[in-house]
PDB file of N, CA and C in Angstrom:
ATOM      1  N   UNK A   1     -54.797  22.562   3.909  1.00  0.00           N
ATOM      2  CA  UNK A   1     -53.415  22.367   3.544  1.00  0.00           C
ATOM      3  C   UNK A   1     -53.346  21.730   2.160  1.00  0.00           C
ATOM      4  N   UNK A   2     -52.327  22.168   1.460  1.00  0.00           N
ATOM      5  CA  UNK A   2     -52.242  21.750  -0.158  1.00  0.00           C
ATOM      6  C   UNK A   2     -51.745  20.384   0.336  1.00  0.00           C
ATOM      7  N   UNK A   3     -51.757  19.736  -0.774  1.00  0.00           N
ATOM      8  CA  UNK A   3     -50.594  18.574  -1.089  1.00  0.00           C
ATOM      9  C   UNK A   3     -49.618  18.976  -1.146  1.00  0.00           C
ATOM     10  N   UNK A   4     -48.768  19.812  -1.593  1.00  0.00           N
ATOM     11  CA  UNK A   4     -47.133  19.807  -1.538  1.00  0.00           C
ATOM     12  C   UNK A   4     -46.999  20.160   0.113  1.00  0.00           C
ATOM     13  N   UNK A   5     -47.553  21.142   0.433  1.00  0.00           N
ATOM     14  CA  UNK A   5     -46.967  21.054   1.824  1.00  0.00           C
ATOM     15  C   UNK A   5     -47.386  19.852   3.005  1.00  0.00           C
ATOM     16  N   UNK A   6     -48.345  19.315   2.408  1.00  0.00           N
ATOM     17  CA  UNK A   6     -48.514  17.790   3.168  1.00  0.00           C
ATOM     18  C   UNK A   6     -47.724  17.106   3.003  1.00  0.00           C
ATOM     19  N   UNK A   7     -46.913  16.852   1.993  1.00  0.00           N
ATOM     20  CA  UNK A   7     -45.670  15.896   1.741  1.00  0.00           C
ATOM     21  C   UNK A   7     -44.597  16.466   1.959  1.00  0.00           C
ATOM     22  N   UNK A   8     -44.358  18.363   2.119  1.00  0.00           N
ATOM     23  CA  UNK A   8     -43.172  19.017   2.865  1.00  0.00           C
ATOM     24  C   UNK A   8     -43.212  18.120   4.667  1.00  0.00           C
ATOM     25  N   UNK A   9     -44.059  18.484   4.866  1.00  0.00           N
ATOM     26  CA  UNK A   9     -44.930  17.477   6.083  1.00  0.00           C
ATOM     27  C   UNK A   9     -44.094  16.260   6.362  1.00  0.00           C
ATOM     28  N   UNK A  10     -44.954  15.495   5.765  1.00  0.00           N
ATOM     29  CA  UNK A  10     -44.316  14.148   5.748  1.00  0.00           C
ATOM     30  C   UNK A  10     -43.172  13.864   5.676  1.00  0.00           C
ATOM     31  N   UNK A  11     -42.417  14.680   5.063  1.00  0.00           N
ATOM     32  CA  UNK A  11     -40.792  14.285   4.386  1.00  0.00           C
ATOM     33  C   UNK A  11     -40.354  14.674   5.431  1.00  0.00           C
ATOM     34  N   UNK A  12     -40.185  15.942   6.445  1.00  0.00           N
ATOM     35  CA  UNK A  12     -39.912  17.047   7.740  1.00  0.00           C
ATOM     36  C   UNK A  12     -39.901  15.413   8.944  1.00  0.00           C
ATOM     37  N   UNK A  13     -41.349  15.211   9.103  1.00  0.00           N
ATOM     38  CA  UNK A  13     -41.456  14.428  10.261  1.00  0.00           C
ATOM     39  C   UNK A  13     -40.723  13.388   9.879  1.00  0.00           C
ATOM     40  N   UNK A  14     -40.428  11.978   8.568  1.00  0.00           N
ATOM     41  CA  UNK A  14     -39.636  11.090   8.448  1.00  0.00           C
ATOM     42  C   UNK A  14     -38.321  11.354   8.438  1.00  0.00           C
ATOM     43  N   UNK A  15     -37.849  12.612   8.103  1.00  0.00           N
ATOM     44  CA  UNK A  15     -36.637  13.172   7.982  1.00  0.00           C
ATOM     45  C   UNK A  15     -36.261  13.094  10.181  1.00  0.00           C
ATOM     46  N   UNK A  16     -36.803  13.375  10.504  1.00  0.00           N
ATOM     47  CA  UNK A  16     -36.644  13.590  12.506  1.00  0.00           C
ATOM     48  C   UNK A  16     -36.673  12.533  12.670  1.00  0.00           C
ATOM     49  N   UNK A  17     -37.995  11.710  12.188  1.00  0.00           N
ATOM     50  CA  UNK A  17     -37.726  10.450  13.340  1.00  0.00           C
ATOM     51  C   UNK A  17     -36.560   9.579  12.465  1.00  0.00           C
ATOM     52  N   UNK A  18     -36.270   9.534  11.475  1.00  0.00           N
ATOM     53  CA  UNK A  18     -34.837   8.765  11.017  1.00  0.00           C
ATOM     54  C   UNK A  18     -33.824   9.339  11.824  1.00  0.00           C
ATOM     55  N   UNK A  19     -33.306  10.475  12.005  1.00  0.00           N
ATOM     56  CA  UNK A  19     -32.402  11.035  13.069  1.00  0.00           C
ATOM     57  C   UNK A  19     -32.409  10.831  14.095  1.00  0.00           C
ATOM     58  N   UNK A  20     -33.593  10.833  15.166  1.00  0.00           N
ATOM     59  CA  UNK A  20     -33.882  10.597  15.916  1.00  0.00           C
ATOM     60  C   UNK A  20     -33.396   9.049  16.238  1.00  0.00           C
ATOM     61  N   UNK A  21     -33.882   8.128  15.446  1.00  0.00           N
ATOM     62  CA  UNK A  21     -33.722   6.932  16.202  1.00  0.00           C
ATOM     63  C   UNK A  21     -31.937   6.390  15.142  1.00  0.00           C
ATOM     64  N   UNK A  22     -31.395   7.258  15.024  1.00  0.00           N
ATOM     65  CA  UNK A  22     -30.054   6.750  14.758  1.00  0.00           C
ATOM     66  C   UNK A  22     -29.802   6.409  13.348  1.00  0.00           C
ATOM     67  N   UNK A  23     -30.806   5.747  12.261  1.00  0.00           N
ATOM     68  CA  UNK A  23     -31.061   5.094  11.050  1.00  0.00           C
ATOM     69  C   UNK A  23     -30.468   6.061  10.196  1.00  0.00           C
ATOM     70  N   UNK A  24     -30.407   7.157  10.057  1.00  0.00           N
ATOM     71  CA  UNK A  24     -30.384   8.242   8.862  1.00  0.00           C
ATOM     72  C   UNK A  24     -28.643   8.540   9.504  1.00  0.00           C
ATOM     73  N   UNK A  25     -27.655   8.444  10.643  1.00  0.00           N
ATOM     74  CA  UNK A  25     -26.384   8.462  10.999  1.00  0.00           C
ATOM     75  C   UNK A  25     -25.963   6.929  10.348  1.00  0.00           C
ATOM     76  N   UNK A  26     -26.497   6.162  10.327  1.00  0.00           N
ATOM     77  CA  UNK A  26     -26.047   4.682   9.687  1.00  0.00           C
ATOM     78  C   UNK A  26     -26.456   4.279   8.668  1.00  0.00           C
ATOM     79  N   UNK A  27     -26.794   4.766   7.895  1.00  0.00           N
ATOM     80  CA  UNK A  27     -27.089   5.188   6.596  1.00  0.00           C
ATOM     81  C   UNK A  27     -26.037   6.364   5.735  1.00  0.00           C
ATOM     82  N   UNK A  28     -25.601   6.904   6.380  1.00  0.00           N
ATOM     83  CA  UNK A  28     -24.414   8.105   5.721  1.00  0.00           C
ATOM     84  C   UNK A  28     -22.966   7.335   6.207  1.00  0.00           C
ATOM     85  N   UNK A  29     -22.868   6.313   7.578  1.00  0.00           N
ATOM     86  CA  UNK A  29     -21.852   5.718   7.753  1.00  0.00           C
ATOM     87  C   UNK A  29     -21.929   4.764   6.960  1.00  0.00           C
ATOM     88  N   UNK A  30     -22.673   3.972   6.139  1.00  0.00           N
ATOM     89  CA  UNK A  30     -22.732   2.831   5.264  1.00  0.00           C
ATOM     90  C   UNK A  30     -22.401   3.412   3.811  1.00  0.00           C
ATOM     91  N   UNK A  31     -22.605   4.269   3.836  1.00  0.00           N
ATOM     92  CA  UNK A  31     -22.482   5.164   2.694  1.00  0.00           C
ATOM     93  C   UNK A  31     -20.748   5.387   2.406  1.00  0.00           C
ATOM     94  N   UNK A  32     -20.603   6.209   3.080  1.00  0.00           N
ATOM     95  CA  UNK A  32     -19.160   6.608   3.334  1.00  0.00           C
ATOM     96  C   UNK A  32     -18.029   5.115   3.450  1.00  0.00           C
ATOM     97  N   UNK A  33     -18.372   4.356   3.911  1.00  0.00           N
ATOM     98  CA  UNK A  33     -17.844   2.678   3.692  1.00  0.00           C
ATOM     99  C   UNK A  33     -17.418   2.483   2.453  1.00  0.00           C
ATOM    100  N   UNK A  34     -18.673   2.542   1.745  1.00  0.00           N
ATOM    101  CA  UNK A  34     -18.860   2.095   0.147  1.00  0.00           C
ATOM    102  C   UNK A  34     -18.381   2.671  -0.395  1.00  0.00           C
ATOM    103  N   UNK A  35     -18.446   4.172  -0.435  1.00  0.00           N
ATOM    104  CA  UNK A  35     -17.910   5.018  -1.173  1.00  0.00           C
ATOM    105  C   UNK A  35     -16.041   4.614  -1.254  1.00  0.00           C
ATOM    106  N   UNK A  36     -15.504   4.477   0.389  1.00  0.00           N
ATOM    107  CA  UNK A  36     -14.108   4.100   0.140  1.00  0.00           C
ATOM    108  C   UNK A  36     -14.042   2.722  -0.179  1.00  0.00           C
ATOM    109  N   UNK A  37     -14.525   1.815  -0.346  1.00  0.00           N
ATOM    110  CA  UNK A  37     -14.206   0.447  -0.305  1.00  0.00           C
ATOM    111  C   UNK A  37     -14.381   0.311  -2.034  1.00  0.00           C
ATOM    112  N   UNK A  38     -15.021   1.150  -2.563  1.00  0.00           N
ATOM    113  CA  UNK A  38     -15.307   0.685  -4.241  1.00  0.00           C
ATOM    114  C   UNK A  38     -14.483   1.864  -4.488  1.00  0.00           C
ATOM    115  N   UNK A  39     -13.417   2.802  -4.259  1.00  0.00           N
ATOM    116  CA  UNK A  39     -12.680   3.340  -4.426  1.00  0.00           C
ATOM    117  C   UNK A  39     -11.075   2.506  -4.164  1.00  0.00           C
ATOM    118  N   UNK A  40     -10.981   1.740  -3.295  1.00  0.00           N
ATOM    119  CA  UNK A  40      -9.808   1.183  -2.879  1.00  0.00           C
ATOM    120  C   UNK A  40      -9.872  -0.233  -4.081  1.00  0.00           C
ATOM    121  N   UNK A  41     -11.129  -0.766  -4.523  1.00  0.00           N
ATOM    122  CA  UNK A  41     -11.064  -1.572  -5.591  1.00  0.00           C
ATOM    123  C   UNK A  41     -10.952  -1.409  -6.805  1.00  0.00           C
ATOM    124  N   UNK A  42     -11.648  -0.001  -7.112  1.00  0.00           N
ATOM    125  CA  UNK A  42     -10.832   0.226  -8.050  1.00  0.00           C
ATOM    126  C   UNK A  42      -9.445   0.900  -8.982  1.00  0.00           C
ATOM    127  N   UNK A  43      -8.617   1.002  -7.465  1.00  0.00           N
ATOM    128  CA  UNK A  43      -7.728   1.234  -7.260  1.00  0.00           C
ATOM    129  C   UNK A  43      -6.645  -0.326  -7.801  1.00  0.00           C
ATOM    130  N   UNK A  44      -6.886  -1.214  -7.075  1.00  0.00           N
ATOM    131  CA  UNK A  44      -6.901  -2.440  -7.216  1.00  0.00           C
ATOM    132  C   UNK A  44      -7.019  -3.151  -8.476  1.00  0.00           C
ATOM    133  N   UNK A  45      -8.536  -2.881  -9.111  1.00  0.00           N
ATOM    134  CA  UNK A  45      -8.062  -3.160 -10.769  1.00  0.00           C
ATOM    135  C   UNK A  45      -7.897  -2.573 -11.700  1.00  0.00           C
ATOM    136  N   UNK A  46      -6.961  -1.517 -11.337  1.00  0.00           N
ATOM    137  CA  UNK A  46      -6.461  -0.849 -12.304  1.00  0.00           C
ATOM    138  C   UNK A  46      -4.437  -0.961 -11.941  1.00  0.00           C
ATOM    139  N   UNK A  47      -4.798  -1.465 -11.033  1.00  0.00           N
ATOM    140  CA  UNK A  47      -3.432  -1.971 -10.676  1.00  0.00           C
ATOM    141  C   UNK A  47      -2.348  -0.868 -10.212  1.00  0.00           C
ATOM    142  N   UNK A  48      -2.900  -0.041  -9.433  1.00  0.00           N
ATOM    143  CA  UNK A  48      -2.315   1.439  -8.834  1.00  0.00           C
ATOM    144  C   UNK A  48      -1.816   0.684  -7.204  1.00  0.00           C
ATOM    145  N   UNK A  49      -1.027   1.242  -6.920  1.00  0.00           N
ATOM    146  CA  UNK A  49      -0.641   1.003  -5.572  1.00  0.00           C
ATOM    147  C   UNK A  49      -1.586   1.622  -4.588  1.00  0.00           C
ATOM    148  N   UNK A  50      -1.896   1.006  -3.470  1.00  0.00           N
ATOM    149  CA  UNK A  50      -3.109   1.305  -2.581  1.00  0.00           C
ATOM    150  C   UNK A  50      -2.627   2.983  -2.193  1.00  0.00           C
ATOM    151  N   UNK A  51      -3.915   3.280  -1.204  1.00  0.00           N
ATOM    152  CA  UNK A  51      -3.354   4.818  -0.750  1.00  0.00           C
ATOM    153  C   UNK A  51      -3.189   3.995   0.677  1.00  0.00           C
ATOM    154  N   UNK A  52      -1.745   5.101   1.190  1.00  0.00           N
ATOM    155  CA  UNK A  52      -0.702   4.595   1.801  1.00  0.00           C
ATOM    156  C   UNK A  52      -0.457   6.386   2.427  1.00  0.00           C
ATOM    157  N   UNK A  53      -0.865   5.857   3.898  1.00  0.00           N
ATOM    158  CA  UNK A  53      -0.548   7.285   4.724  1.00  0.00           C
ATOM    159  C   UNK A  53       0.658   6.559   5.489  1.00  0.00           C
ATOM    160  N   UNK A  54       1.540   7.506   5.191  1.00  0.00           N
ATOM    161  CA  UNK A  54       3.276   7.210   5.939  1.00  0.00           C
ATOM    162  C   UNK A  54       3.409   7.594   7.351  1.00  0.00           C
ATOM    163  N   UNK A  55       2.605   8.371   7.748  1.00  0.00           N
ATOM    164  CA  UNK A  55       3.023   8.813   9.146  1.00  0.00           C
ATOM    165  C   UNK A  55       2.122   7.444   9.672  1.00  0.00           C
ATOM    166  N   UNK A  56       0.768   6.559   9.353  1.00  0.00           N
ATOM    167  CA  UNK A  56       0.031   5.832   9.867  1.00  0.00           C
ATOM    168  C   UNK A  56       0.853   4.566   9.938  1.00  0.00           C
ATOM    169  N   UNK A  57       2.130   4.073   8.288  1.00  0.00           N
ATOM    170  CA  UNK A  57       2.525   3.190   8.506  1.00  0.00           C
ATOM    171  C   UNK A  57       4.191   3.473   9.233  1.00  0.00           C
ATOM    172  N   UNK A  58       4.636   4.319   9.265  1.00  0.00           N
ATOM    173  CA  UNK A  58       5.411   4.485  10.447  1.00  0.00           C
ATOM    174  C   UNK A  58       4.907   4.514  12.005  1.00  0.00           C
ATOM    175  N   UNK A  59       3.836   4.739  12.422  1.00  0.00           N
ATOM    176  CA  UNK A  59       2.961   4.410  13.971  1.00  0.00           C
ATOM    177  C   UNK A  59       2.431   3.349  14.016  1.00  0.00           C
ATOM    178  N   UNK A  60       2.546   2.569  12.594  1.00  0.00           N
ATOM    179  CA  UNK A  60       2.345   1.192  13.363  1.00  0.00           C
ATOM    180  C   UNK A  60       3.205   0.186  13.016  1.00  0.00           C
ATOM    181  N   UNK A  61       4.328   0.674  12.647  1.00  0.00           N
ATOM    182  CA  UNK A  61       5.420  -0.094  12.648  1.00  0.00           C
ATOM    183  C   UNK A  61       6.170  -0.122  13.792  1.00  0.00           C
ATOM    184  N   UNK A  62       5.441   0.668  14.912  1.00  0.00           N
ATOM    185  CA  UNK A  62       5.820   0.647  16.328  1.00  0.00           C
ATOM    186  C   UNK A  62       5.197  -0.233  17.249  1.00  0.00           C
ATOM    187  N   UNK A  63       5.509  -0.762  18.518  1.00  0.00           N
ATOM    188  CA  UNK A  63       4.930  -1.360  19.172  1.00  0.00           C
ATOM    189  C   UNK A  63       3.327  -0.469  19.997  1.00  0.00           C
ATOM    190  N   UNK A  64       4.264   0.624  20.248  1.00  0.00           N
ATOM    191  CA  UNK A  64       2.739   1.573  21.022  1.00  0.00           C
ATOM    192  C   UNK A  64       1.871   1.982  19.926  1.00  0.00           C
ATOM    193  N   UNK A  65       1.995   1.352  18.629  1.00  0.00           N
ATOM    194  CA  UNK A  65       1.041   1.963  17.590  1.00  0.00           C
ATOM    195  C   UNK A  65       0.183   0.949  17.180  1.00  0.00           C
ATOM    196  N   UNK A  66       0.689  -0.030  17.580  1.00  0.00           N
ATOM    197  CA  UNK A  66       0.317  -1.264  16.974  1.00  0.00           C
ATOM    198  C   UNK A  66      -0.823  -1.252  18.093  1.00  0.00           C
ATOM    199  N   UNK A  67      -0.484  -1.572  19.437  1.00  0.00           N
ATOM    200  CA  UNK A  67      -1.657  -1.304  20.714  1.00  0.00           C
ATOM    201  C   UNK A  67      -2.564  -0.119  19.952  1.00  0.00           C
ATOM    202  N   UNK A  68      -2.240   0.943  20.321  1.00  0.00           N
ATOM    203  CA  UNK A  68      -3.508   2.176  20.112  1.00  0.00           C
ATOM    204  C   UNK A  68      -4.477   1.679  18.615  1.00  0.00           C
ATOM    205  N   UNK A  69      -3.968   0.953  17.648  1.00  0.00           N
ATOM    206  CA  UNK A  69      -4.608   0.721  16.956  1.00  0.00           C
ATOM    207  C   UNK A  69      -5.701  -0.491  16.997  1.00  0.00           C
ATOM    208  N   UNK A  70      -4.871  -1.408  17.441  1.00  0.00           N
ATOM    209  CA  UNK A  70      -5.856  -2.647  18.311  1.00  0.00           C
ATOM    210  C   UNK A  70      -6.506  -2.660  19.167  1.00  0.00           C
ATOM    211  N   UNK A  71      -6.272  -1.156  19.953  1.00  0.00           N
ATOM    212  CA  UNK A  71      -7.682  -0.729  21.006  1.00  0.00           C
ATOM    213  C   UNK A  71      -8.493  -0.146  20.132  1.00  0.00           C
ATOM    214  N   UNK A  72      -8.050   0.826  19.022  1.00  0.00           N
ATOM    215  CA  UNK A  72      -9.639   1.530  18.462  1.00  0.00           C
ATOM    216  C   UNK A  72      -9.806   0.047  17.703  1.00  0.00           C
ATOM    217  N   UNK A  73      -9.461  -0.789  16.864  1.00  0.00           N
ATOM    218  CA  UNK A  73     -10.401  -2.014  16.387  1.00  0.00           C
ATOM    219  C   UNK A  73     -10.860  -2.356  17.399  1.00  0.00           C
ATOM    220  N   UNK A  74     -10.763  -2.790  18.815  1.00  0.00           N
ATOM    221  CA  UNK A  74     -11.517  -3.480  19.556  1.00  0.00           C
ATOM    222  C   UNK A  74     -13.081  -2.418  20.031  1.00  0.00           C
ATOM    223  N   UNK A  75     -12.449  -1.041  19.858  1.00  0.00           N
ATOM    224  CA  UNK A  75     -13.535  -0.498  20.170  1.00  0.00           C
ATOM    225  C   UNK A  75     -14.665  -0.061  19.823  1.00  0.00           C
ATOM    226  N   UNK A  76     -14.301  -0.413  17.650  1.00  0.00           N
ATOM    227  CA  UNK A  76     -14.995  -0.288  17.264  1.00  0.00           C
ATOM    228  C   UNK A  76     -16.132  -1.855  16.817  1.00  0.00           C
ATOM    229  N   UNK A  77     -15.386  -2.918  17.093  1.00  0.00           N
ATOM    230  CA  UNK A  77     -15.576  -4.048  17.337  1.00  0.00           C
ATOM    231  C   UNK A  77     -17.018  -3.994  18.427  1.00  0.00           C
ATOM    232  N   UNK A  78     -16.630  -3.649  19.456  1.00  0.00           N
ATOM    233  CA  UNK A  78     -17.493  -3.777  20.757  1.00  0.00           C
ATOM    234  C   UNK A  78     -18.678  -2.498  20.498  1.00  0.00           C
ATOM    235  N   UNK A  79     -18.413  -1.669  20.016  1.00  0.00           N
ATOM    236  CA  UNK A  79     -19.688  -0.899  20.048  1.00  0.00           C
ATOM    237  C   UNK A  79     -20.286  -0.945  18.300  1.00  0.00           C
ATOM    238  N   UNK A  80     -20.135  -2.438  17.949  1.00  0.00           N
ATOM    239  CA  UNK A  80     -20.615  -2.581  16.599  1.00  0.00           C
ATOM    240  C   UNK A  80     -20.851  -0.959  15.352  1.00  0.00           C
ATOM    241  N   UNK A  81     -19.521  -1.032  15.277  1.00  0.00           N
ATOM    242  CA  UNK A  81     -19.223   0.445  14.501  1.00  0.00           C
ATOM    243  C   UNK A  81     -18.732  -0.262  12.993  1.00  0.00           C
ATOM    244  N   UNK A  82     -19.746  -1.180  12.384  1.00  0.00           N
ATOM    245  CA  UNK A  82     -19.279  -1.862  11.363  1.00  0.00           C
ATOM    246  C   UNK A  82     -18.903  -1.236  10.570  1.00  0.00           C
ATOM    247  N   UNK A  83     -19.338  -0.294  10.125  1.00  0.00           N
ATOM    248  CA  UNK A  83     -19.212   0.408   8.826  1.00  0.00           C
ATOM    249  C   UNK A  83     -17.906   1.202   8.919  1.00  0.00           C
ATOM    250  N   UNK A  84     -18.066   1.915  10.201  1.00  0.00           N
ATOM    251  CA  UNK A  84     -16.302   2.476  10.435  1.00  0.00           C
ATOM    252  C   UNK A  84     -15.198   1.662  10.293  1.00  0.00           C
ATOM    253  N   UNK A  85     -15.515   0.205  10.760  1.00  0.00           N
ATOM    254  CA  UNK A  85     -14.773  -0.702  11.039  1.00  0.00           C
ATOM    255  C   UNK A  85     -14.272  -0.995   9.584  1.00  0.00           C
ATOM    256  N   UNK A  86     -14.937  -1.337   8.400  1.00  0.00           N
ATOM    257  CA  UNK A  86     -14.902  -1.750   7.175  1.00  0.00           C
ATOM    258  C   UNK A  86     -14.061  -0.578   6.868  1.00  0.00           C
ATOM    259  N   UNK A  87     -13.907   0.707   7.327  1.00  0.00           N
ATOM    260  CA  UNK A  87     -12.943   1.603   6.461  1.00  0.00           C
ATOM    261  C   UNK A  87     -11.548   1.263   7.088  1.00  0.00           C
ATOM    262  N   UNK A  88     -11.799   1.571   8.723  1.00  0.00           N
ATOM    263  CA  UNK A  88     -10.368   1.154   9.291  1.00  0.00           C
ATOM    264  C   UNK A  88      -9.661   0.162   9.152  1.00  0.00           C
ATOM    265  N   UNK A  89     -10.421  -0.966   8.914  1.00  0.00           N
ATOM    266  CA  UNK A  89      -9.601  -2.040   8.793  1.00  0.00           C
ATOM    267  C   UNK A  89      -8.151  -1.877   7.624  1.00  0.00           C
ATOM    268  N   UNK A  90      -8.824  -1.732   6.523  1.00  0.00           N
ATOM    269  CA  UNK A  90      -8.098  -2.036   5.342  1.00  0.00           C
ATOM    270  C   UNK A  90      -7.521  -0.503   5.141  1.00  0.00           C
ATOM    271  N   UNK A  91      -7.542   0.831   5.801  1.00  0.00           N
ATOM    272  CA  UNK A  91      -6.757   1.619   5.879  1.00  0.00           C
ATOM    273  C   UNK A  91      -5.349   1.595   6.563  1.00  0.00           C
ATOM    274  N   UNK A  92      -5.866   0.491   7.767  1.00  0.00           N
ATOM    275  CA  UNK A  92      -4.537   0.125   8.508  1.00  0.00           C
ATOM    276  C   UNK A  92      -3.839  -1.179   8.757  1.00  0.00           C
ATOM    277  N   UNK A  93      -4.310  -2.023   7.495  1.00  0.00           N
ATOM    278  CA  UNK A  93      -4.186  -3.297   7.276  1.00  0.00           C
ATOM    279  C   UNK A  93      -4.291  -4.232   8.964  1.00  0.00           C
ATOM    280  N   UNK A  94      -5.561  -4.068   9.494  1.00  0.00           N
ATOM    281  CA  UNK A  94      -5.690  -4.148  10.727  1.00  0.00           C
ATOM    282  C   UNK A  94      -5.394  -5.681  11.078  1.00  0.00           C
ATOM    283  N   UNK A  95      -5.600  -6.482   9.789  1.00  0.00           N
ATOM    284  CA  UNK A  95      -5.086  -7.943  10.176  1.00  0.00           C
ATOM    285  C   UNK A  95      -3.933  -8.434  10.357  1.00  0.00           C
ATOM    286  N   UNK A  96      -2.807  -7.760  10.308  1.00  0.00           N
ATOM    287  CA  UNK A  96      -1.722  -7.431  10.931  1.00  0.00           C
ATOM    288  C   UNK A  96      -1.412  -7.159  12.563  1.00  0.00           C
ATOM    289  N   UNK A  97      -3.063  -6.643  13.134  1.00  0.00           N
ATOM    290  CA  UNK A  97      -2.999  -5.987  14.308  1.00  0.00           C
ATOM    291  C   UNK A  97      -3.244  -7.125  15.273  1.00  0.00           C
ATOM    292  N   UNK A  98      -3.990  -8.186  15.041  1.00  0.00           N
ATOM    293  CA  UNK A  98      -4.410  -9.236  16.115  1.00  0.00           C
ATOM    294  C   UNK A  98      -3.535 -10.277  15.786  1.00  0.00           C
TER     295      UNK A  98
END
């Protein structure tokens, strides 16, 4: 076997077992975090008004919206979904919610 396909090799099998044990899904969710969170800041200093979904802040300007939303934070809370959590929060100004 050459070297390049020994390291096609290598890259194949680290590429599975990262999938495999979850690391390489929380790694693209940490990703995707960052990506919106240094987007919403620099939103912020440039002094633009945040992004603002109307149908989200009309459903939770309701009482049954306000619940459904404080169950998915709790749920993402409890099954340590940090990285999701870091987007939802500040998409739905969730500190409002508890």
């Amino acid at each position: 076997m050459s070297a390049a396909e020994d390291d096609t090799e290598l890259r194949d099998l680290l590429l599975q077992n990262l999938e495999n044990s979850g690391v390489l899904q929380k790694l693209k969710a940490q990703m995707r975090a960052a990506v919106f969170l240094a987007m919403e800041e620099q939103d912020r200093i440039e002094n633009k008004s945040p992004l603002v979904n109307e149908n989200l802040k009309k459903c939770l300007n309701t009482k049954d919206g306000r619940v459904v939303a404080g169950l998915v934070l709790d749920f993402l809370q409890v099954f340590d979904l940090d990285f999701t959590l870091s987007v939802f929060e500040p998409e739905t100004n969730a500190v409002s919610l508890n």
